[in-house]
Protein backbone atom coordinates (compact mmCIF):
# COMPACT_ATOMS: atom_id res chain seq x y z
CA UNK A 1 104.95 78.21 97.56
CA UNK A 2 105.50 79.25 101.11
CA UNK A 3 107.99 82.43 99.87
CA UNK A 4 105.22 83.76 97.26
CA UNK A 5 103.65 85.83 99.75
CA UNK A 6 106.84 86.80 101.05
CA UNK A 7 108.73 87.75 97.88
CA UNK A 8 105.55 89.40 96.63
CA UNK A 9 105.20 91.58 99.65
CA UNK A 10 108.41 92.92 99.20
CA UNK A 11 108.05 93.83 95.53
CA UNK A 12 104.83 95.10 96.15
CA UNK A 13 106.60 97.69 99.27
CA UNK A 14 109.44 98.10 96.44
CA UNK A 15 106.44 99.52 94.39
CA UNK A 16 105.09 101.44 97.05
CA UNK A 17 108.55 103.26 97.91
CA UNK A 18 108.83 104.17 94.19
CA UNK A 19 105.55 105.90 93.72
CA UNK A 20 106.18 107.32 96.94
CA UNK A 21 109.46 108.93 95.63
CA UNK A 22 107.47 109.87 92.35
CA UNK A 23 104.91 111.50 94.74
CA UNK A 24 107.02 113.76 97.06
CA UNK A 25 110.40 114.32 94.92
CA UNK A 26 109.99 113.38 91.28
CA UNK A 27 112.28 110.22 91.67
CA UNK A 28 111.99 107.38 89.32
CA UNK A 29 113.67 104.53 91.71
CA UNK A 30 112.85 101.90 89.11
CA UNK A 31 114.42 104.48 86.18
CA UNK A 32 117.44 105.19 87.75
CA UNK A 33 117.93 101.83 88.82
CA UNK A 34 117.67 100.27 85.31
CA UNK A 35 119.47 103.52 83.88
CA UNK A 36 116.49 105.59 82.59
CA UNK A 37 115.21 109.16 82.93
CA UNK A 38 112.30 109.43 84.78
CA UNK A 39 109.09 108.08 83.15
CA UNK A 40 111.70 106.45 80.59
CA UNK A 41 110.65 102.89 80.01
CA UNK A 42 112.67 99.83 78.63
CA UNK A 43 112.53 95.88 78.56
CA UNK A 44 113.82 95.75 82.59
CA UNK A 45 112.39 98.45 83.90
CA UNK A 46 109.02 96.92 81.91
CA UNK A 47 109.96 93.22 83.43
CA UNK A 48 109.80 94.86 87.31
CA UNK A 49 106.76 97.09 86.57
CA UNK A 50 104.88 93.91 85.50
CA UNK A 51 106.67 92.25 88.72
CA UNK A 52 105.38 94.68 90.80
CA UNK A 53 101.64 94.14 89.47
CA UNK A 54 101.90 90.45 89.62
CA UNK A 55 102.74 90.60 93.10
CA UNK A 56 99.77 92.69 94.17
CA UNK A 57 97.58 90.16 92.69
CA UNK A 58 99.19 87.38 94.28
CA UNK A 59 98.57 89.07 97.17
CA UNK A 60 94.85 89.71 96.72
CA UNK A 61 93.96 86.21 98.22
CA UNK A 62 95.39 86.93 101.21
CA UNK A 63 93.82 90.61 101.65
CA UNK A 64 90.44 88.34 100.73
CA UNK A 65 91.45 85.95 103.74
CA UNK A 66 92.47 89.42 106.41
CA UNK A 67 88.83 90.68 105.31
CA UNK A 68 87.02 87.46 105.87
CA UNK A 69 88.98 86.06 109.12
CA UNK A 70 90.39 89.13 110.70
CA UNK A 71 93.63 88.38 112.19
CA UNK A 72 93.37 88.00 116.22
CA UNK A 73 95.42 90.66 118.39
């Protein structure tokens, strides 16, 4: 349990980065990654997309927790 948060900020950065790419230069990391055209779907691409979600609601608690008990500096 103690790498969830972990492993699910990095997929949710991974996510970032891509729509970041989409955003500024039309680049599909996760398509060209799983051998797609951009906006081209299939099962992995899918399987990481879903990932990627999963990850930002795992992560929702812990926003919650940052909100309620800001961290100290």
């Amino acid at each position: 349990m103690k790498y969830l948060n972990p492993v699910a900020l990095l997929l949710v950065i991974v996510g970032g980065l891509n729509w970041l790419l989409v955003g500024i230069a039309r680049f599909d990391l996760v398509a060209t990654l799983t051998g797609r055209k951009f906006g081209e779907k299939n099962a992995i691409s899918s399987a990481i997309y879903v990932a990627v979600g999963a990850a930002a609601v795992a992560l929702l608690p812990v926003l919650a927790r940052w909100i309620i008990v800001p961290p100290r500096d």
